[in-house]
N, C-alpha and C. Protein backbone atom coordinates (compact mmCIF):
# COMPACT_ATOMS: atom_id res chain seq x y z
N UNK A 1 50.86 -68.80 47.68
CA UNK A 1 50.90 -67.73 46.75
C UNK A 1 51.74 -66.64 47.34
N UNK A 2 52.09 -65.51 46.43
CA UNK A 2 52.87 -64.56 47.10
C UNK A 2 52.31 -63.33 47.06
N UNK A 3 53.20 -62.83 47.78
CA UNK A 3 52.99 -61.28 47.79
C UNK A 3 52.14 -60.61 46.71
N UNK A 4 53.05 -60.95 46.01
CA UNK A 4 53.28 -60.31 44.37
C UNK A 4 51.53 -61.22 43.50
N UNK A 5 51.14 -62.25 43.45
CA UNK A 5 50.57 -62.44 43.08
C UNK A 5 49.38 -62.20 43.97
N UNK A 6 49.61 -62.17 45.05
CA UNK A 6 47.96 -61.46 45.69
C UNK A 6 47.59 -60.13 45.11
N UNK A 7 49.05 -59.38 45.38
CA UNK A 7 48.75 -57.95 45.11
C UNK A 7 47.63 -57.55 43.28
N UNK A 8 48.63 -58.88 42.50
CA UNK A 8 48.43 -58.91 40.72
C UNK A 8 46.90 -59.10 40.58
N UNK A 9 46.60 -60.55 41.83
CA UNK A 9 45.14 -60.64 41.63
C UNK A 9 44.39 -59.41 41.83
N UNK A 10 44.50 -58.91 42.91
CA UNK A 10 43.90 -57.60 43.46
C UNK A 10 43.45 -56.35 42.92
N UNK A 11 44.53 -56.53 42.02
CA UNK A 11 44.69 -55.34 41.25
C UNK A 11 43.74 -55.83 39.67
N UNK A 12 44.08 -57.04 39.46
CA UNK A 12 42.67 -57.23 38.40
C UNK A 12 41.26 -57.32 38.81
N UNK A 13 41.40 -57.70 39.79
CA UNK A 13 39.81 -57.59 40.64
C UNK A 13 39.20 -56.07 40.77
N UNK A 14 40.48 -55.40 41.46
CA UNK A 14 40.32 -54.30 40.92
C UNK A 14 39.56 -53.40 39.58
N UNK A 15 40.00 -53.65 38.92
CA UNK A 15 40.33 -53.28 37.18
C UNK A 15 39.00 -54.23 36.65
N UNK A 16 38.88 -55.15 37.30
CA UNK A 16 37.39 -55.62 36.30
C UNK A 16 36.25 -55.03 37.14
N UNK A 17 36.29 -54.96 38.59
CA UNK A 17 34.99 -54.16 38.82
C UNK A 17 35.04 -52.90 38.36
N UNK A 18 36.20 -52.06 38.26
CA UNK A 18 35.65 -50.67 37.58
C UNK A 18 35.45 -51.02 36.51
N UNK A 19 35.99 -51.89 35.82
CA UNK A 19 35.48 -52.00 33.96
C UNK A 19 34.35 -52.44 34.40
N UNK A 20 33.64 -52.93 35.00
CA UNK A 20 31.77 -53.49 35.23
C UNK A 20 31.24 -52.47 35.66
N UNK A 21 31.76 -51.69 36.65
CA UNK A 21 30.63 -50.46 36.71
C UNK A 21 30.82 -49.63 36.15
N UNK A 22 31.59 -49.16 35.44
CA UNK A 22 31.42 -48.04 34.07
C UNK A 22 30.47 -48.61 32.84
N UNK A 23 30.85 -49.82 32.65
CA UNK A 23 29.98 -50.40 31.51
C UNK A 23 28.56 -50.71 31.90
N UNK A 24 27.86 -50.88 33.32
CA UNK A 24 26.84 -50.90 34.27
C UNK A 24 26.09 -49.00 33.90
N UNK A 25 27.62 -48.41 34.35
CA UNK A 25 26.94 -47.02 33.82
C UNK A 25 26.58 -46.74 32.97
N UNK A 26 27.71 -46.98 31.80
CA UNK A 26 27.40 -46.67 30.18
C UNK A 26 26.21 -47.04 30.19
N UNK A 27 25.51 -48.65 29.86
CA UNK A 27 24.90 -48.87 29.80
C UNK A 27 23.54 -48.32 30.43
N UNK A 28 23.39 -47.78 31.92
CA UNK A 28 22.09 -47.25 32.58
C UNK A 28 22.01 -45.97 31.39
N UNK A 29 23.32 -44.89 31.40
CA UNK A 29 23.62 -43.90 30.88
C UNK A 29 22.59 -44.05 29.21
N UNK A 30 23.40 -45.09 28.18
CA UNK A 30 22.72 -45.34 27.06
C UNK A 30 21.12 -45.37 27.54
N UNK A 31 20.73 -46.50 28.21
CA UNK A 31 18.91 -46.88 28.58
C UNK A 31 18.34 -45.27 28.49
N UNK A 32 19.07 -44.45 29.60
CA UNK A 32 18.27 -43.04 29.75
C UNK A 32 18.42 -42.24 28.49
N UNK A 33 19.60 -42.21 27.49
CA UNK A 33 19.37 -41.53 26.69
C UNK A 33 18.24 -41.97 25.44
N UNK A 34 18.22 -43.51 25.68
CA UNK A 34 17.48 -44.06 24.58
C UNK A 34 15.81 -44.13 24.73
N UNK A 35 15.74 -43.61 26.14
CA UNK A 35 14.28 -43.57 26.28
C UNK A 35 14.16 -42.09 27.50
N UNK A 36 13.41 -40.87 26.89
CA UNK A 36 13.48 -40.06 27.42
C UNK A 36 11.78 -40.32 28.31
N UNK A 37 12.28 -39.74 29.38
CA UNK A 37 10.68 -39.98 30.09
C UNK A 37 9.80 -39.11 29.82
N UNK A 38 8.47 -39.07 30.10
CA UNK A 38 7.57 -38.81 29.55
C UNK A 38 6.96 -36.82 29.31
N UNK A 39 7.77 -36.91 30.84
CA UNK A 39 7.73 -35.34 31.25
C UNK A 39 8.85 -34.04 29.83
N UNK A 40 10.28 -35.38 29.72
CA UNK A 40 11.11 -34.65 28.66
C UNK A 40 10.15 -34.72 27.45
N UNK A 41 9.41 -35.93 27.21
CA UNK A 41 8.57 -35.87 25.66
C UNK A 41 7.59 -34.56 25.48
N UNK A 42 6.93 -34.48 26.31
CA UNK A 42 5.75 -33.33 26.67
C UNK A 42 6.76 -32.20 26.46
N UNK A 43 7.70 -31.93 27.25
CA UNK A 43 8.38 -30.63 27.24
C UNK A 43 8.50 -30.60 25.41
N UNK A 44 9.36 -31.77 24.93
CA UNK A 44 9.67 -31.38 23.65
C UNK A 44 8.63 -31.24 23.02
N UNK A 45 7.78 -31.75 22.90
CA UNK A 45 6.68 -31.40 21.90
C UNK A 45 5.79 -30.23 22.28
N UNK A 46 5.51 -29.96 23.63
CA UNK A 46 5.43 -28.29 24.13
C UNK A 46 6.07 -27.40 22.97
N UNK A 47 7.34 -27.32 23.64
CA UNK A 47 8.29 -26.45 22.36
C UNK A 47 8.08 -26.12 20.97
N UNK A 48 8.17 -27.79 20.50
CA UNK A 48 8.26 -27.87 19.20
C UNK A 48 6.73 -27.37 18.46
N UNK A 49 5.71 -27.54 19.10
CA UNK A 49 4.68 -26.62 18.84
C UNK A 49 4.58 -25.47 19.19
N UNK A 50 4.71 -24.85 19.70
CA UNK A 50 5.64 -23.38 20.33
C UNK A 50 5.97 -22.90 19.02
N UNK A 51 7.22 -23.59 18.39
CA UNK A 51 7.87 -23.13 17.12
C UNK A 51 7.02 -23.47 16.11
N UNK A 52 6.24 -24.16 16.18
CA UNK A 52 5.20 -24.72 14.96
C UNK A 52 4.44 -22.96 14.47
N UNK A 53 3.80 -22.86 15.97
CA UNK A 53 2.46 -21.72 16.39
C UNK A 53 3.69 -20.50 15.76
N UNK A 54 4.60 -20.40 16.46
CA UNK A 54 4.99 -19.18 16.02
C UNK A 54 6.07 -18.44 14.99
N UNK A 55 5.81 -20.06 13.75
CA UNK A 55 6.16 -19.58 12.52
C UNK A 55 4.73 -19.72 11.64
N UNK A 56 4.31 -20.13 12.17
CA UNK A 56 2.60 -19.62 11.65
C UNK A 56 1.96 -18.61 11.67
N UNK A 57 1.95 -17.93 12.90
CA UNK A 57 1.51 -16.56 13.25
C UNK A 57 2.88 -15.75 12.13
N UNK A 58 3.62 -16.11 11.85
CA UNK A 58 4.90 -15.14 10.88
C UNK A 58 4.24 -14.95 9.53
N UNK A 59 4.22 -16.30 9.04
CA UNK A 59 4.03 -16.58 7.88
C UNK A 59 2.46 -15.92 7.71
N UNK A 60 1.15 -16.29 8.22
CA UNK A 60 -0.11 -15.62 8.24
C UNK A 60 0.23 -14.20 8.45
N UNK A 61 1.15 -13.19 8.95
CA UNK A 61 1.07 -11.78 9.02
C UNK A 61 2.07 -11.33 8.02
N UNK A 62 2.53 -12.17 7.85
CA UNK A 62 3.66 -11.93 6.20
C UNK A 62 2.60 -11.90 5.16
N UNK A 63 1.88 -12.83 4.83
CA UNK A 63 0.60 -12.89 4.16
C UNK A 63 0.20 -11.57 4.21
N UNK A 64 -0.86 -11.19 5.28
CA UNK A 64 -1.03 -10.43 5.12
C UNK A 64 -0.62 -8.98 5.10
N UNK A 65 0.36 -8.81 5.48
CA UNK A 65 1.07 -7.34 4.90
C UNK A 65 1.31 -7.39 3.16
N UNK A 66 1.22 -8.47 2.09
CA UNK A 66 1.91 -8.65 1.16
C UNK A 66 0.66 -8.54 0.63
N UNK A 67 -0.72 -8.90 0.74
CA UNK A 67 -2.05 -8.30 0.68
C UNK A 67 -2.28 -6.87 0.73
N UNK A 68 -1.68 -6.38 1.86
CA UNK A 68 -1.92 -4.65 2.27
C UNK A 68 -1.60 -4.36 1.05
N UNK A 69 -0.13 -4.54 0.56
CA UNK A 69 0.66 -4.14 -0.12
C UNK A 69 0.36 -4.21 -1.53
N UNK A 70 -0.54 -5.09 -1.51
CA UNK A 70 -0.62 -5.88 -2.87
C UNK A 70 -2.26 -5.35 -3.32
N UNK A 71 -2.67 -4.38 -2.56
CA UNK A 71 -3.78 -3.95 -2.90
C UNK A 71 -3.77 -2.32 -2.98
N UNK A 72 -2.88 -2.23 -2.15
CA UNK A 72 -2.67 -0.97 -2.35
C UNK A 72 -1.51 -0.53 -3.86
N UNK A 73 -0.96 -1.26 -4.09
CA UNK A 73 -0.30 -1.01 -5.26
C UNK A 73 -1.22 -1.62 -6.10
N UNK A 74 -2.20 -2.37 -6.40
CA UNK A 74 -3.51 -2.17 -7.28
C UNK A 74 -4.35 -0.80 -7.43
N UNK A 75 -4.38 -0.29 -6.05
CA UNK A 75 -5.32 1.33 -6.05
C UNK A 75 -4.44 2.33 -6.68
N UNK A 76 -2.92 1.63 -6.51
CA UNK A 76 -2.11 3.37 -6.84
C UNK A 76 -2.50 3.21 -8.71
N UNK A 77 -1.94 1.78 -8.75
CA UNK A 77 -2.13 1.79 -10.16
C UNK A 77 -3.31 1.73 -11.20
N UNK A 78 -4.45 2.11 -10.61
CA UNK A 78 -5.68 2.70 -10.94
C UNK A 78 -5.80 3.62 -11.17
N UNK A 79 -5.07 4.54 -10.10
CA UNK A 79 -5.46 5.81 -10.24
C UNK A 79 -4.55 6.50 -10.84
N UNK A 80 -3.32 6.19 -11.22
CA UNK A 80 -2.17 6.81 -12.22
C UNK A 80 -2.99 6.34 -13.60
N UNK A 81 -3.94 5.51 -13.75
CA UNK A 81 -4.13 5.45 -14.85
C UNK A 81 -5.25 6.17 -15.22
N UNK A 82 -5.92 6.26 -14.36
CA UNK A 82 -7.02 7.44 -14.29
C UNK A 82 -6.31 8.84 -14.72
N UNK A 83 -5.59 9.17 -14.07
CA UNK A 83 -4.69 10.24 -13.93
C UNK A 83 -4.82 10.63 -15.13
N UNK A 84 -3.70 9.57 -16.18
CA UNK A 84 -3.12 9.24 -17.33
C UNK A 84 -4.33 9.42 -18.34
N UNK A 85 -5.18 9.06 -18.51
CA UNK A 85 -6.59 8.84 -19.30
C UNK A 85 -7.60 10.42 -18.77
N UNK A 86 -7.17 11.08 -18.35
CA UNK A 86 -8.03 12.10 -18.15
C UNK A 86 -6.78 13.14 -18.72
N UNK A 87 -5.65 12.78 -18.18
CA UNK A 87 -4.69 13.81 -19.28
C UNK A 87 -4.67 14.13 -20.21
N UNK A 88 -5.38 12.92 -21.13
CA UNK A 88 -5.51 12.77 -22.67
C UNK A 88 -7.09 13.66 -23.29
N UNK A 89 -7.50 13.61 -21.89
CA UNK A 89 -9.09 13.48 -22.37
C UNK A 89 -9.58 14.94 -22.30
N UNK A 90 -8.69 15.93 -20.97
CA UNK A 90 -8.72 17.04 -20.55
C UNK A 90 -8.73 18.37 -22.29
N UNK A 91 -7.20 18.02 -22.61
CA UNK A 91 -7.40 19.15 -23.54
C UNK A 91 -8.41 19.06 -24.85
N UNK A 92 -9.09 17.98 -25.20
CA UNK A 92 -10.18 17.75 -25.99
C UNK A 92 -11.18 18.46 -25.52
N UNK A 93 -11.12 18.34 -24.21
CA UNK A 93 -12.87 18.98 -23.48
C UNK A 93 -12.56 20.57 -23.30
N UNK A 94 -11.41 20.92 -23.46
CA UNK A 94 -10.64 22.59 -23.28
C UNK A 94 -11.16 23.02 -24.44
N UNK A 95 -10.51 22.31 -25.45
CA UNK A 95 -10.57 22.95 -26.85
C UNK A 95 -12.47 23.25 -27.03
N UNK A 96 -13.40 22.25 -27.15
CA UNK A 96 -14.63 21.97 -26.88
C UNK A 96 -15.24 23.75 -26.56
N UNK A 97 -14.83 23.94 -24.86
CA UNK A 97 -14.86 24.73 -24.24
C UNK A 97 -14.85 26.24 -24.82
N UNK A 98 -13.45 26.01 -25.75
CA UNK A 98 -13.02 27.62 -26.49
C UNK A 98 -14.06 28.08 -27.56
N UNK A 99 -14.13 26.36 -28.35
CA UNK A 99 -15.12 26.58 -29.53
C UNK A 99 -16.19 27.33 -29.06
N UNK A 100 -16.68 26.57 -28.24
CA UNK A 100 -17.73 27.22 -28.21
C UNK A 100 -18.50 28.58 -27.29
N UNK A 101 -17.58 29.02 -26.41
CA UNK A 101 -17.13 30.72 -26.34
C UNK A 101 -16.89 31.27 -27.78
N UNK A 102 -16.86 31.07 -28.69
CA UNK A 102 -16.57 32.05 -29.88
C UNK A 102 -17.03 31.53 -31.16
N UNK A 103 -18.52 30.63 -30.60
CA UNK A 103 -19.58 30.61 -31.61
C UNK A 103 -20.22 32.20 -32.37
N UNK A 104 -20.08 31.78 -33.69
CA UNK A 104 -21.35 32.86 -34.02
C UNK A 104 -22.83 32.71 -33.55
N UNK A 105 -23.60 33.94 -33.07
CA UNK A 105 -24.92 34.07 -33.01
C UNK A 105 -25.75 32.98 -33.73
N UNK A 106 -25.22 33.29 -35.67
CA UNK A 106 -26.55 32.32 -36.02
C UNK A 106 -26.27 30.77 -36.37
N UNK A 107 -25.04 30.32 -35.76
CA UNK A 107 -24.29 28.99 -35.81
C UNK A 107 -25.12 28.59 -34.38
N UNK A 108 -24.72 29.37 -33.51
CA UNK A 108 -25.32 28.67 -32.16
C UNK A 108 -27.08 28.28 -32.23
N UNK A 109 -27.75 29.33 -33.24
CA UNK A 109 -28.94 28.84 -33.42
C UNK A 109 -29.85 27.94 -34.01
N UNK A 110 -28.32 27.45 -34.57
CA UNK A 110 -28.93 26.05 -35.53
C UNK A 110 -28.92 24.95 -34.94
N UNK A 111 -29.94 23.82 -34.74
CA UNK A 111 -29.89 22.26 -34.35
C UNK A 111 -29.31 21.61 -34.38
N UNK A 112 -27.96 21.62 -35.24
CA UNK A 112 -26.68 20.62 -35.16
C UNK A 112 -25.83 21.28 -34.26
N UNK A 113 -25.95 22.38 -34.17
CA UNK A 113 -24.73 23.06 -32.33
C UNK A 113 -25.74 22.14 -31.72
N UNK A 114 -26.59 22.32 -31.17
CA UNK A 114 -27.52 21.85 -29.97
C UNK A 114 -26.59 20.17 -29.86
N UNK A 115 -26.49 19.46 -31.26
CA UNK A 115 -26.13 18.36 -30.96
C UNK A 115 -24.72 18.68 -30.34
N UNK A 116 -23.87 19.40 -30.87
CA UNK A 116 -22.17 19.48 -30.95
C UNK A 116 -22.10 19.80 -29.62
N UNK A 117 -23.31 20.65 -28.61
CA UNK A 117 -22.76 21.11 -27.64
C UNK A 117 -22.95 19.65 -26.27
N UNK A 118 -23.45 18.34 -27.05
CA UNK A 118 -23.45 17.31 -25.93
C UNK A 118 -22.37 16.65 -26.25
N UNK A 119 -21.32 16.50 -26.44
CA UNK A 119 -20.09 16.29 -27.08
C UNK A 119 -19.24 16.29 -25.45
N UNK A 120 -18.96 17.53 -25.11
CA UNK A 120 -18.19 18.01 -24.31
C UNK A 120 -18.79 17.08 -22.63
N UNK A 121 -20.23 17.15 -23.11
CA UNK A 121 -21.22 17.13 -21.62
C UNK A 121 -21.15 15.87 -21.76
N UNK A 122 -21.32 15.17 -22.58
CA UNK A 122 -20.70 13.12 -22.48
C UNK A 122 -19.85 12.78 -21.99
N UNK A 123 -18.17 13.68 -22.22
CA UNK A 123 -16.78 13.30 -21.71
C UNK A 123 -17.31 13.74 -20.49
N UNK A 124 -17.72 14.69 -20.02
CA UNK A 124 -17.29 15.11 -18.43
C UNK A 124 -18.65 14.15 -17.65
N UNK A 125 -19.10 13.60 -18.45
CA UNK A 125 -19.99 12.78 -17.67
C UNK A 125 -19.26 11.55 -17.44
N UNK A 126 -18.52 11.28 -18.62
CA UNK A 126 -17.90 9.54 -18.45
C UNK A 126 -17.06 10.11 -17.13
N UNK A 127 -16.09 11.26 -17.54
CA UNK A 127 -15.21 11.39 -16.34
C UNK A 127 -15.57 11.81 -14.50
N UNK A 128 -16.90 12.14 -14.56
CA UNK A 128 -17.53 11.85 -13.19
C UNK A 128 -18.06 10.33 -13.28
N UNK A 129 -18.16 9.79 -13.80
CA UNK A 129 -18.33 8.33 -13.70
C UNK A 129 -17.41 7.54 -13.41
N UNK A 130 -16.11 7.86 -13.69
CA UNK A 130 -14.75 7.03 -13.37
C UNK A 130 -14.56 8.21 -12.01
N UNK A 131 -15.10 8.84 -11.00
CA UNK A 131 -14.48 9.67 -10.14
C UNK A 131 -14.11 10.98 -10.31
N UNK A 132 -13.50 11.56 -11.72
CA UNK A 132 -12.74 13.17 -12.30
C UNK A 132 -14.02 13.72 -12.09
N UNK A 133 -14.00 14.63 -11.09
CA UNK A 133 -14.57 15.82 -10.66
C UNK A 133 -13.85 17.10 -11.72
N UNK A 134 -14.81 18.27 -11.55
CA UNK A 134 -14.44 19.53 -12.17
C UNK A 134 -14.23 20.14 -11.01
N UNK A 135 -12.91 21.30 -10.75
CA UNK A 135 -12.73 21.94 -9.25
C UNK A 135 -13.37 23.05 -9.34
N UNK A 136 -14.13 23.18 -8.40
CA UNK A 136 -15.06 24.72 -8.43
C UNK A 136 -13.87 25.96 -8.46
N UNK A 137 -13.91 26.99 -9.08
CA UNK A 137 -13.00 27.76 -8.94
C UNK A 137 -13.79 29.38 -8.51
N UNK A 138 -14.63 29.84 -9.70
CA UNK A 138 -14.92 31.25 -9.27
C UNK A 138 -15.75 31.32 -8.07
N UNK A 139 -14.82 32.37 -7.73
CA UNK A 139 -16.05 32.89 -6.36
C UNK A 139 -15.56 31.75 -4.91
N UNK A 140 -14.70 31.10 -5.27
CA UNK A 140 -14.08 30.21 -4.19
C UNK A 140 -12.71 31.06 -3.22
N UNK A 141 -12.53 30.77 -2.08
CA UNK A 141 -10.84 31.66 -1.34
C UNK A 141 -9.59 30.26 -2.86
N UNK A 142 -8.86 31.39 -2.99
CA UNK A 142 -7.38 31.14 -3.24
C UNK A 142 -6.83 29.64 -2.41
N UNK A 143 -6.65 28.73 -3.71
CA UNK A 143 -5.96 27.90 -2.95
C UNK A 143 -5.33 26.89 -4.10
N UNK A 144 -3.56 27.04 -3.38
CA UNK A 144 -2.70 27.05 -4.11
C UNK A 144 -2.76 25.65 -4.82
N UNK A 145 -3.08 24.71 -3.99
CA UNK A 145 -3.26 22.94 -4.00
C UNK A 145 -4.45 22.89 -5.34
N UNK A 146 -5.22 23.82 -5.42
CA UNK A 146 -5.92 23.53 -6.40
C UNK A 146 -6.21 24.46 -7.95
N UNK A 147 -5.35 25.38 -7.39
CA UNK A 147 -5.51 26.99 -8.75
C UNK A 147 -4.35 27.19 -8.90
N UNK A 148 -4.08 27.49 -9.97
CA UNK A 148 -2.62 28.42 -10.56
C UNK A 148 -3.11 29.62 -11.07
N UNK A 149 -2.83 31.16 -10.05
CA UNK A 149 -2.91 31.79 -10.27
C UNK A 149 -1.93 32.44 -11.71
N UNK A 150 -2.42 33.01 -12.57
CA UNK A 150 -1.39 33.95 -13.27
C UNK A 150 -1.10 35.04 -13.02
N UNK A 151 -2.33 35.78 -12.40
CA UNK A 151 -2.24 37.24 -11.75
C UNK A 151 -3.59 37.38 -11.17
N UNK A 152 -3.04 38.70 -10.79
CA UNK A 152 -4.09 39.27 -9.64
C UNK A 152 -4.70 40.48 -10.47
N UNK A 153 -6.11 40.63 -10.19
CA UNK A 153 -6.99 42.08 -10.30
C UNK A 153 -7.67 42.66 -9.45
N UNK A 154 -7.39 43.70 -9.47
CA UNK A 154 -8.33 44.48 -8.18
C UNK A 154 -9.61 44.21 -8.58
N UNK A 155 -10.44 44.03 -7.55
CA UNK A 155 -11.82 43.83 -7.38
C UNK A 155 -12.65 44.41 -6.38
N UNK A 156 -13.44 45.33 -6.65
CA UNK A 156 -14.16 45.71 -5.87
C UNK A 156 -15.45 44.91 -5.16
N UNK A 157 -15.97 44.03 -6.16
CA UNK A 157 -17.19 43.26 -5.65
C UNK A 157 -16.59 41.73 -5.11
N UNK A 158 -15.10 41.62 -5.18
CA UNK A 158 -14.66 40.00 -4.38
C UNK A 158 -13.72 40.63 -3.56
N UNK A 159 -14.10 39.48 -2.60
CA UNK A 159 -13.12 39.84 -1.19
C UNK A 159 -11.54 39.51 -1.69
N UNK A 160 -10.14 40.10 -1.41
CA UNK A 160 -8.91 39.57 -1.37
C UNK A 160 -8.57 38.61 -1.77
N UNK A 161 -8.26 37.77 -2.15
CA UNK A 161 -7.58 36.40 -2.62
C UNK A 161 -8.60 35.29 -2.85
N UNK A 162 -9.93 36.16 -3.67
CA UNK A 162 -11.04 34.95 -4.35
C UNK A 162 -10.68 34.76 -5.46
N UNK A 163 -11.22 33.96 -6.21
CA UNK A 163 -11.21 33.83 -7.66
C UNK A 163 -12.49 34.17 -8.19
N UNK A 164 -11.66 35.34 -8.97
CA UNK A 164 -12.66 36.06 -10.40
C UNK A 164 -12.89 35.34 -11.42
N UNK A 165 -12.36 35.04 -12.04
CA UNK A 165 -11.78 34.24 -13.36
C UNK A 165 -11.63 32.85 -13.58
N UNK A 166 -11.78 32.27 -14.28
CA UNK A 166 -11.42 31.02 -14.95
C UNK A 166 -10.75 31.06 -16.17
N UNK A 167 -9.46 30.92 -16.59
CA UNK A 167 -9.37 30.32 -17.89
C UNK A 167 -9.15 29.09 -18.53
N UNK A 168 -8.85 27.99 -17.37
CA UNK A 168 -8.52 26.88 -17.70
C UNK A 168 -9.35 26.40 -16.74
N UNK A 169 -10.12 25.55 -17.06
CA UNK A 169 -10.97 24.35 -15.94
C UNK A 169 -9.91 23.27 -15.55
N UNK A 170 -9.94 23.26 -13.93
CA UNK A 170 -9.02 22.20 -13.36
C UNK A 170 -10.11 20.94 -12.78
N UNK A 171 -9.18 19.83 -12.64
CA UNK A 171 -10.31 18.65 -12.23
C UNK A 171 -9.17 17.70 -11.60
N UNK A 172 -9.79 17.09 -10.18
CA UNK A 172 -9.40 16.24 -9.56
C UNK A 172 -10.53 14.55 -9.31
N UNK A 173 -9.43 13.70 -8.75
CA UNK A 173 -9.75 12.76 -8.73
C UNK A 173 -9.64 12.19 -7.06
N UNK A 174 -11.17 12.45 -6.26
CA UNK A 174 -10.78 11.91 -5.40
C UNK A 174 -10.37 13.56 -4.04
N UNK A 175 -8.96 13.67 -3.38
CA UNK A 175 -8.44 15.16 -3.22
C UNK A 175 -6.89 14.93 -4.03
N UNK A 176 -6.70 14.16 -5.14
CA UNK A 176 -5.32 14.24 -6.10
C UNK A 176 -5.80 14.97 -7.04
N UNK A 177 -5.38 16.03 -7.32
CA UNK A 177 -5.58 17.16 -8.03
C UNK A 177 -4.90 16.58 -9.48
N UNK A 178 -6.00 16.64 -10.42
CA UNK A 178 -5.56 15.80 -11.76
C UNK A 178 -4.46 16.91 -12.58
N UNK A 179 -5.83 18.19 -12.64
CA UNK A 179 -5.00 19.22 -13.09
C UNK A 179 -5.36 20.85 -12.30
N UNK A 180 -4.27 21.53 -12.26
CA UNK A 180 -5.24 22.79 -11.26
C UNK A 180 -5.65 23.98 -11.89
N UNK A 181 -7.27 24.48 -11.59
CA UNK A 181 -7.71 25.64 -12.61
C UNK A 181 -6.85 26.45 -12.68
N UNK A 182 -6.68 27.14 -13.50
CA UNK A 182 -5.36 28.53 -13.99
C UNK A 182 -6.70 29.40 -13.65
N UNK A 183 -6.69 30.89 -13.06
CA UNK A 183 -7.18 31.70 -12.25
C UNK A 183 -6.69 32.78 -12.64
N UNK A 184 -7.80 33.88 -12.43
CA UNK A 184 -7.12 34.75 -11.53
C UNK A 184 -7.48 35.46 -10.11
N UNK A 185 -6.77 35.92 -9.52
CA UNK A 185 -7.63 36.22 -8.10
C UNK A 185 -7.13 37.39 -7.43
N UNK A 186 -8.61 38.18 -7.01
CA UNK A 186 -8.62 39.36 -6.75
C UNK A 186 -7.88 39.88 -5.56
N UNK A 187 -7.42 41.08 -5.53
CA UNK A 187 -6.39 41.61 -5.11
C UNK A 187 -6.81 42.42 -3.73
């Protein structure tokens, strides 16, 4: 044989053991990717419950903020309707009020006022029953959150900035001031 063909063999001998141990590799290479050991399984499923737990804990506090939310925009909208329903109900029980400041003597002494005057005392009962309070006004300190002053009078028997007067009865719901007494308060 020659030169030339030792070298040719050589060189395929060559060339097929690296083609056998790359494909020796590939192959170990494939085995390991196709079977992860036991420690990588644990890790992954570690994790993957990891992400399980802590789109759960998301979703359960998403929940409940959308509850907070969802109850509290039930209370607001209770009480705007309260609000709303005592708005209506207020100047009926005003008017009520005037009438009967400027009863006659022998009208007030007859048995059908006696009935007319539980009229007024029913509404403000339903409306302490739904919460509408009446705001105390005379004889209380000045306070703006709950009185609308129109003016001031000197007073000798109230201290500075009380309320003398009532002309309008104010009423809240709760401390949301439905409507505020109109006053006046001494000087």
């Amino acid at each position: 044989m020659s030169d030339e063909t030792i070298k040719d063999e050589e060189q395929l001998e060559a060339v097929e053991a690296a083609t056998t141990d790359s494909v020796e590799e590939t192959d170990e290479e494939v085995a390991e990717e196709a079977e992860p050991t036991l420690e990588e399984q644990l890790a992954a499923a570690e994790a993957k419950a990891k992400e399980n737990l802590d789109g759960w804990q998301r979703a359960r506090a998403e929940f409940a903020n959308a509850r907070k939310r969802f109850d509290k925009q039930r209370l607001d909208s209770r009480m705007n309707a309260l609000v709303e329903m005592a708005g209506k109900l207020l100047p009926v029980i005003d008017d009520f009020d005037l009438a009967f400041q400027n009863v006659p003597e022998e009208i007030a002494k007859s048995d059908w006022y006696g009935g007319l005057e539980l009229i007024p005392r029913k509404l403000n009962t339903i409306l302490e029953g739904i919460g509408i309070e009446r705001i105390e006004a005379i004889g209380q300190p000045f306070d703006p959150n709950m009185h609308n002053a129109i003016m001031q009078e000197e007073s000798a028997d109230h201290d500075s900035d009380t309320v003398i007067k009532e002309f309008q009865a104010g009423y809240k719901i709760g401390e949301r001031v439905v409507r505020p007494s109109v006053v006046v308060v001494a000087a």
